[in-house]
Protein backbone atom coordinates (compact mmCIF):
# COMPACT_ATOMS: atom_id res chain seq x y z
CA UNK A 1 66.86 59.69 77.78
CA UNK A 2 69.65 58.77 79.77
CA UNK A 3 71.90 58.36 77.14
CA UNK A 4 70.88 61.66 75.87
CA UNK A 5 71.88 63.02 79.34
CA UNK A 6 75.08 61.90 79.11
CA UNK A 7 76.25 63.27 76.08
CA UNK A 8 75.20 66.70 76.68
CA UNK A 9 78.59 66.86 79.42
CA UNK A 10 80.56 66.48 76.75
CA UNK A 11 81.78 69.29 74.58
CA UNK A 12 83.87 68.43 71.82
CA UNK A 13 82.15 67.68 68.68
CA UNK A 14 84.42 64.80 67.36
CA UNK A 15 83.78 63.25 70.72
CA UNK A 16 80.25 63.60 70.90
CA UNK A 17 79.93 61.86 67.27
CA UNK A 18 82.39 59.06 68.86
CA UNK A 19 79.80 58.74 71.99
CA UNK A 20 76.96 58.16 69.35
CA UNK A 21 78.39 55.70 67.57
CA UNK A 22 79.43 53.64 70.54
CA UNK A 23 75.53 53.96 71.90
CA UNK A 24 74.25 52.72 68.43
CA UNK A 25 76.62 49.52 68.64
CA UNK A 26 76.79 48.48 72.38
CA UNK A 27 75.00 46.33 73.95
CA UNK A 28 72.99 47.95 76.77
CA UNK A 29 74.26 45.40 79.54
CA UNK A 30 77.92 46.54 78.16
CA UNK A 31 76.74 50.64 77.85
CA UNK A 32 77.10 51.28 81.57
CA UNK A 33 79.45 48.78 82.55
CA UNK A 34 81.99 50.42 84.62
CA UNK A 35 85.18 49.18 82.05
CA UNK A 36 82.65 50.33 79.26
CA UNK A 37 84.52 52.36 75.99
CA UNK A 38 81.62 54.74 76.41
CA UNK A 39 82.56 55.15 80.30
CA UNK A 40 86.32 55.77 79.31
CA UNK A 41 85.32 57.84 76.57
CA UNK A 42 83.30 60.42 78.80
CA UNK A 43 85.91 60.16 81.47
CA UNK A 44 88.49 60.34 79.93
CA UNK A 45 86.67 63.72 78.19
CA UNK A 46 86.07 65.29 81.18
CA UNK A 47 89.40 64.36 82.72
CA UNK A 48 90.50 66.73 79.80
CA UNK A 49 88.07 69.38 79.99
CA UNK A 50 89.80 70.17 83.52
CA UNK A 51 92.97 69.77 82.64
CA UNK A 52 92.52 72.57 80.45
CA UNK A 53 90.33 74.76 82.70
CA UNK A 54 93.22 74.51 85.00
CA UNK A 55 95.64 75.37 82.80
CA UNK A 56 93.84 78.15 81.58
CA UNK A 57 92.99 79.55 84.84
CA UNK A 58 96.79 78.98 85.92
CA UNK A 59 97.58 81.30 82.81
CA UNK A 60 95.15 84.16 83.56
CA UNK A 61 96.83 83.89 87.28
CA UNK A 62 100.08 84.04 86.08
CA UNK A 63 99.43 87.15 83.52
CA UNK A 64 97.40 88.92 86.27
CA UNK A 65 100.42 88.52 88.41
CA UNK A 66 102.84 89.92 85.93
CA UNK A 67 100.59 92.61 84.64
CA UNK A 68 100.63 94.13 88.95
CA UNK A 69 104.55 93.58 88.83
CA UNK A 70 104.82 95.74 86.29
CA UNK A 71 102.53 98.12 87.20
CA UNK A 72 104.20 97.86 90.53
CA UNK A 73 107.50 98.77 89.19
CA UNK A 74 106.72 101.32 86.80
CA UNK A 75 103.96 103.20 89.36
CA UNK A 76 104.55 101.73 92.84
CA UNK A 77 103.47 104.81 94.51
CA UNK A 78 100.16 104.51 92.95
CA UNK A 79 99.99 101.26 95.81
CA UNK A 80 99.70 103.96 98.56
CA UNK A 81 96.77 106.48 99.66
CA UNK A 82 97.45 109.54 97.23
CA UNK A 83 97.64 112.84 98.90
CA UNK A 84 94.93 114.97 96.86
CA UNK A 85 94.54 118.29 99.05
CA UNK A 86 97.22 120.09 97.00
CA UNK A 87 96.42 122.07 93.77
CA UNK A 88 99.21 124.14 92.33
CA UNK A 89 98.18 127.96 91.97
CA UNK A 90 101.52 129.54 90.72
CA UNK A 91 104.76 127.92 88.75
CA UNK A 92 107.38 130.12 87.86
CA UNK A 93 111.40 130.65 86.60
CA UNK A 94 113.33 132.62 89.77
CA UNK A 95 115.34 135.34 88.05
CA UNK A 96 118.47 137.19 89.79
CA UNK A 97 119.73 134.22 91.48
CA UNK A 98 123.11 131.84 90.38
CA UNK A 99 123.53 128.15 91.13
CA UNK A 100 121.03 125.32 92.08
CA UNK A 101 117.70 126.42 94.44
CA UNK A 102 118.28 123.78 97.34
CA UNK A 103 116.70 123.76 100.71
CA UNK A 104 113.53 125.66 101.43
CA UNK A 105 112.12 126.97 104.83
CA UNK A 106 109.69 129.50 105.87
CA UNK A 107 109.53 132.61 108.60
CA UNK A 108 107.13 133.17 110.06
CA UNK A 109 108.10 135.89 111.44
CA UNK A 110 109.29 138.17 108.19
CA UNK A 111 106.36 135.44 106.06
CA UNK A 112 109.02 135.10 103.99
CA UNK A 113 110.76 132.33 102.22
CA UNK A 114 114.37 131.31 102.58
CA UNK A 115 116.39 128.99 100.07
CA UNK A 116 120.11 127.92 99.72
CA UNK A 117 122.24 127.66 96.06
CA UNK A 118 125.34 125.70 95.88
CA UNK A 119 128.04 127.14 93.63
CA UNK A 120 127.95 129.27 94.46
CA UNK A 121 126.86 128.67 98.01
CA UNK A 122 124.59 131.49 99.09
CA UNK A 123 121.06 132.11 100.71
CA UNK A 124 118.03 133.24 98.69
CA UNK A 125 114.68 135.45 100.23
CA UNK A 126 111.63 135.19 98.63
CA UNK A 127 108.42 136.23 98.79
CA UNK A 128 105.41 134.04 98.34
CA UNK A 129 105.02 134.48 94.50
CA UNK A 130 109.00 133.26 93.95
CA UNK A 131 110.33 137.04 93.64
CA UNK A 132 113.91 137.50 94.86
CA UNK A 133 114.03 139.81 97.72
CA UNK A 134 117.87 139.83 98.58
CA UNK A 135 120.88 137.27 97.86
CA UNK A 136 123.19 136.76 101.03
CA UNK A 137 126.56 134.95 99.49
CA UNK A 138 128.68 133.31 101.50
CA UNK A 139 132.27 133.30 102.05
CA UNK A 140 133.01 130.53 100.44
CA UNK A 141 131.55 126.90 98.69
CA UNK A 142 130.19 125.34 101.11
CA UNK A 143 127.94 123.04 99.02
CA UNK A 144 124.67 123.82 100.86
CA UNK A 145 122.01 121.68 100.75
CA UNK A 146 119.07 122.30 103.25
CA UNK A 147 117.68 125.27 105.29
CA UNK A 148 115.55 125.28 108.33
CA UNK A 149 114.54 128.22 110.27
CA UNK A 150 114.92 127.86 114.28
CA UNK A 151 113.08 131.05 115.40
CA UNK A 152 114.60 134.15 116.78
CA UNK A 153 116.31 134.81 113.47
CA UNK A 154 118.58 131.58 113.66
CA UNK A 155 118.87 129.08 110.76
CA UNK A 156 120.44 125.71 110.55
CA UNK A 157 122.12 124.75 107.19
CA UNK A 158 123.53 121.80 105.83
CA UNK A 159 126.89 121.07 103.95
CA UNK A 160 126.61 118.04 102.26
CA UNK A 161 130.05 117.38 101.49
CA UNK A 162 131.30 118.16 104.96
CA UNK A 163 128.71 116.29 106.78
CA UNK A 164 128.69 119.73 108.66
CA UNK A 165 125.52 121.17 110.24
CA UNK A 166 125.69 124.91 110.99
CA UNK A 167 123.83 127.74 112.60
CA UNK A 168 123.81 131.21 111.54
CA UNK A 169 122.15 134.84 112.85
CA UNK A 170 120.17 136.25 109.83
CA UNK A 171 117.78 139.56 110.57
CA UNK A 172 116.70 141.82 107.72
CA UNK A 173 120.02 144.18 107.77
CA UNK A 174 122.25 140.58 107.05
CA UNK A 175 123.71 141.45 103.59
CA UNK A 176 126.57 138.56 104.22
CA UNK A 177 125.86 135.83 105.88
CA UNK A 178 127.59 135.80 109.10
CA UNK A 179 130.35 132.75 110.77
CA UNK A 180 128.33 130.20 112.13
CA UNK A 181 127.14 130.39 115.80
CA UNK A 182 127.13 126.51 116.26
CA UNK A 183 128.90 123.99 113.93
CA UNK A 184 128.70 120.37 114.55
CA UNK A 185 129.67 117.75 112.24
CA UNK A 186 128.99 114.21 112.04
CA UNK A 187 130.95 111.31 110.44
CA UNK A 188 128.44 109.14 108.94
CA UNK A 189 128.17 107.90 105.03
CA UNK A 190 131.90 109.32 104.32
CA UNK A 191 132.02 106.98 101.45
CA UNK A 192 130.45 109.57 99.36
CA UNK A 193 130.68 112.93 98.73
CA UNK A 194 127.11 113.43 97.25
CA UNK A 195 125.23 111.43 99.43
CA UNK A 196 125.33 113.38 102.31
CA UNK A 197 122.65 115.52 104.07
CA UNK A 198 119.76 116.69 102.04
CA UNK A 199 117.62 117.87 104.35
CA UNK A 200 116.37 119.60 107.78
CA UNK A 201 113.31 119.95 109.68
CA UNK A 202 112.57 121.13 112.83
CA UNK A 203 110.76 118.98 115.30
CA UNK A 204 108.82 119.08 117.66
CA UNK A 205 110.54 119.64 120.46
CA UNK A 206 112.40 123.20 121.57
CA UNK A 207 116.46 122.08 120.14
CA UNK A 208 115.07 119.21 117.85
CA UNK A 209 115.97 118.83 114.21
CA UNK A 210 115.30 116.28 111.83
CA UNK A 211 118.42 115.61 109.23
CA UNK A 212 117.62 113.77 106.07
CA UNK A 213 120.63 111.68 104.63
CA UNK A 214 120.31 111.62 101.02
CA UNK A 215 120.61 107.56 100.23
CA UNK A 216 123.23 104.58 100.82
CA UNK A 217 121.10 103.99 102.94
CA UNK A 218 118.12 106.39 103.49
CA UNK A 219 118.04 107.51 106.92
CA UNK A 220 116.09 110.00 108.97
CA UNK A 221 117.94 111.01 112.60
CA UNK A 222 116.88 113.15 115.29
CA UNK A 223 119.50 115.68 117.06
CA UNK A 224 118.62 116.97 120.17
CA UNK A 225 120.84 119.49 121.60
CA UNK A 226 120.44 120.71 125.05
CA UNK A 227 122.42 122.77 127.34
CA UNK A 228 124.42 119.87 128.45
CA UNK A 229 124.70 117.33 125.84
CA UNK A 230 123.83 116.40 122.17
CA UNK A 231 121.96 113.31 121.56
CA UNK A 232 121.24 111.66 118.07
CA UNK A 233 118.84 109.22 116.73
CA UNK A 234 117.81 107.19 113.71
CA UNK A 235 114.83 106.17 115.26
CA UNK A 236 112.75 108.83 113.25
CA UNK A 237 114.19 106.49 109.74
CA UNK A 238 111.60 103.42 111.12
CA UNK A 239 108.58 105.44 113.05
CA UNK A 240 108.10 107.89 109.57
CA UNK A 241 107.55 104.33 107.64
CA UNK A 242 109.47 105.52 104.53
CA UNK A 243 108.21 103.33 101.32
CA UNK A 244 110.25 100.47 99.61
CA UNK A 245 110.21 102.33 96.41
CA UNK A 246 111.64 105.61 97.83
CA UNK A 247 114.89 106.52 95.94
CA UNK A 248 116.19 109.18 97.74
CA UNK A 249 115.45 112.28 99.91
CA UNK A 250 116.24 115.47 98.58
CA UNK A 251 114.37 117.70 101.11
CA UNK A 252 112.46 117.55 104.36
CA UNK A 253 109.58 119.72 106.03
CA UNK A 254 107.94 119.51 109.19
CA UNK A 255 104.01 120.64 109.89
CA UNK A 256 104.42 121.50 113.24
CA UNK A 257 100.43 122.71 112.99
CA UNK A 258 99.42 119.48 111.86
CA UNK A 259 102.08 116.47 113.09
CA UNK A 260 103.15 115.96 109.46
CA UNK A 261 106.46 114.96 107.79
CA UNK A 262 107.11 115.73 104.38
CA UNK A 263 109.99 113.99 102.73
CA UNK A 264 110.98 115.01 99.11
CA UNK A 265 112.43 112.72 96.61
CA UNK A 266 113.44 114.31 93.18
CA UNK A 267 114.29 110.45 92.01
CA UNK A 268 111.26 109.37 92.64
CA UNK A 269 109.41 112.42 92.04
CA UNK A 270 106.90 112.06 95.22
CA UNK A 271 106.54 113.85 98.27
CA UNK A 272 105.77 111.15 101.15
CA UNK A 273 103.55 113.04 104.19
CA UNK A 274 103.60 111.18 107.06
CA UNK A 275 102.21 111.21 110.81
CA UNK A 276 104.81 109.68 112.45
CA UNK A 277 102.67 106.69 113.25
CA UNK A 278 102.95 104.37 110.01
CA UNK A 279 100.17 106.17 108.75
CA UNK A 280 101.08 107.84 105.44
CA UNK A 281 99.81 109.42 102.23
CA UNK A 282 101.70 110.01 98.54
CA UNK A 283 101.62 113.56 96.45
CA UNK A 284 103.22 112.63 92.56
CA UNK A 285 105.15 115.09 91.15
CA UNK A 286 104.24 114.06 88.14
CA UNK A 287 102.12 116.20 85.04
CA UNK A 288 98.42 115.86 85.52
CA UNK A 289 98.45 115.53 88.67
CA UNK A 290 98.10 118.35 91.67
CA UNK A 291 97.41 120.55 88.87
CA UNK A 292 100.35 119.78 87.64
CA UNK A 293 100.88 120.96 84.09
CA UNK A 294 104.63 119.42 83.41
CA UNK A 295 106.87 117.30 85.98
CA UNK A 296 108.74 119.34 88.37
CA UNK A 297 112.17 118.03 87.57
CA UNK A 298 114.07 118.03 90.20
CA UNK A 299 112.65 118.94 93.37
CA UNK A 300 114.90 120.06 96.26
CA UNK A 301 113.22 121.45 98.81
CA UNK A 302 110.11 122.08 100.23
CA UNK A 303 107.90 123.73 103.57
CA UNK A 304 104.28 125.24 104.45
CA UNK A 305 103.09 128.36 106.29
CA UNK A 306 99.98 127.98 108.59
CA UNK A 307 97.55 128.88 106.10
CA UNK A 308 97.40 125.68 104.08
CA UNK A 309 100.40 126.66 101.59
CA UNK A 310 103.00 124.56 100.11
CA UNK A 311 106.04 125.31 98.43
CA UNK A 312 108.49 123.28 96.40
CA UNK A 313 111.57 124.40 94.74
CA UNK A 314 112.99 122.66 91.95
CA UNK A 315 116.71 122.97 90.11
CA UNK A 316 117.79 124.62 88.55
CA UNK A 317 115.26 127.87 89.41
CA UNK A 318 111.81 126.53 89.73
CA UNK A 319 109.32 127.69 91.99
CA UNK A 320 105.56 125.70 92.53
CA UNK A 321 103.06 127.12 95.22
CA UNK A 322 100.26 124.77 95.82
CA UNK A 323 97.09 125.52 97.93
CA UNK A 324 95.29 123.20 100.19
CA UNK A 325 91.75 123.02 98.39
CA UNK A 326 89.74 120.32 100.57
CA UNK A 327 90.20 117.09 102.81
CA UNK A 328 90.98 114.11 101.09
């Protein structure tokens, strides 16, 4: 009965029939002697039987491991909380308008939208469906980039190429737009002329405003302008807790309603929405998602009203509107 026992730990069939042979021949005062063949023969068995377990489960390890790199790589913002509240209710072509849609901002005062084109450099009304209500051309190229509306019928714009950022007087009788009331320019990344400033946001204080540098490196600062001086910060880059896998920022938005921070990225085709305090959320840009029927290609700007609406603006002359349809 023992014996029996002792065979049943063993599960390789050639060894079992070598284990029966070995218990027909031997001596029992031999059997369970500790330099026994039948002792080596089960010990050396199971020595083997580990071995392999080991090396098996050292495989799986190693494929599960490779199998989340990749899926890291080709999906790592499917790693973060997904930002689900947004379902896309109208996609469209803009018609009437020349050059690349940009920046994106909203009035609330005219609840209108305003974008900017580069080449040539101009700024775009819209309505909420994406209809062109007036063009405002410039007097020059000025390679706009962002848009961000200040209140009072003042907007800040952004030249990417000049590092320059600019205010200007718009009210509904502007048919050009006007010399800038406040220029200020800032020497930083002037390495490159496309990697410059991408996008604006007001904050959340009265002469605060958010400037998004494109990439090389990513950076988020903070101007405050007061009566007396101009201060500037790149704090904003480590407190808004901008992912590893972030590419580049092509526009910025700022829910002053809610304490949110949207940064765009066409590159990496999310938007990141952030509170400021490490907390954050992804939206893809991707088909299927959002309501999403296609990808949006290259997304380039984006803002909210404060009735749960989001646009996003896409070059060449793309136009989403998505709709905030319940918590997530």
């Amino acid at each position: 009965m023992a014996a029996f026992a002792i065979t049943q730990v063993v599960l390789d069939e050639a060894t079992l029939f070598n284990i029966a042979v070995d218990l027909a021949y031997q001596p029992w005062d031999m059997m369970w002697s500790p330099v026994s063949p039948v002792t080596e023969n089960i010990t050396f068995t199971t020595t083997m039987f580990r071995y392999l377990c080991n090396q098996k489960a050292a495989l799986l390890t190693a494929i599960l491991l490779m199998a989340a790199g990749v899926l890291t790589l080709c999906f790592p913002e499917s790693w973060y909380p997904q930002e689900t509240e947004w379902h896309l209710t109208a996609e469209k072509e803009i018609t009437g308008i020349h050059g690349g849609l940009s920046g994106l901002t909203w009035n609330p005062d005219s609840r209108t939208l305003f974008a900017v084109t580069d080449h040539p450099s101009s700024v775009v009304e819209l309505d909420t469906e994406g209809n062109v209500l007036r063009v405002i051309p410039s007097d020059g190229d000025h390679d706009f980039e962002a848009i961000e509306y200040l209140g009072g019928n003042r907007y800040a714009l952004s030249r990417e190429r000049e590092r320059t950022l600019t205010t200007h007087c718009i009210d509904s009788s502007t048919t050009v737009l006007p010399p800038a009331t406040y220029s200020l320019t800032l020497d930083v990344n002037r390495h490159s002329d496309n990697a410059g400033f991408e996008g604006l946001a007001r904050g959340r204080g009265e002469h605060a405003l958010m400037v998004a540098q494109e990439k090389k490196p990513l950076r988020l600062y903070v101007t405050d302008r007061s009566p007396d001086a101009l201060s500037m910060s790149d704090s904003l880059t480590h407190r808004a807790s901008l992912p590893w896998f972030l590419k580049d920022i092509s526009g910025l938005h700022y829910d002053r309603n809610n304490g949110l921070l949207y940064v765009l990225s066409h590159e990496s085709a999310v938007v990141v929405v952030s509170g400021l305090d490490g907390g954050r959320k992804v939206m893809s840009l991707h088909r299927g998602l959002c309501g999403l029927r296609s990808d949006i290609p290259q997304a380039e700007g984006i803002t909210s009203d404060d009735r749960d609406t989001l646009w996003i603006v896409s070059e060449p002359n793309l136009f989403y509107r998505f709709t905030r349809t319940a918590a997530s």
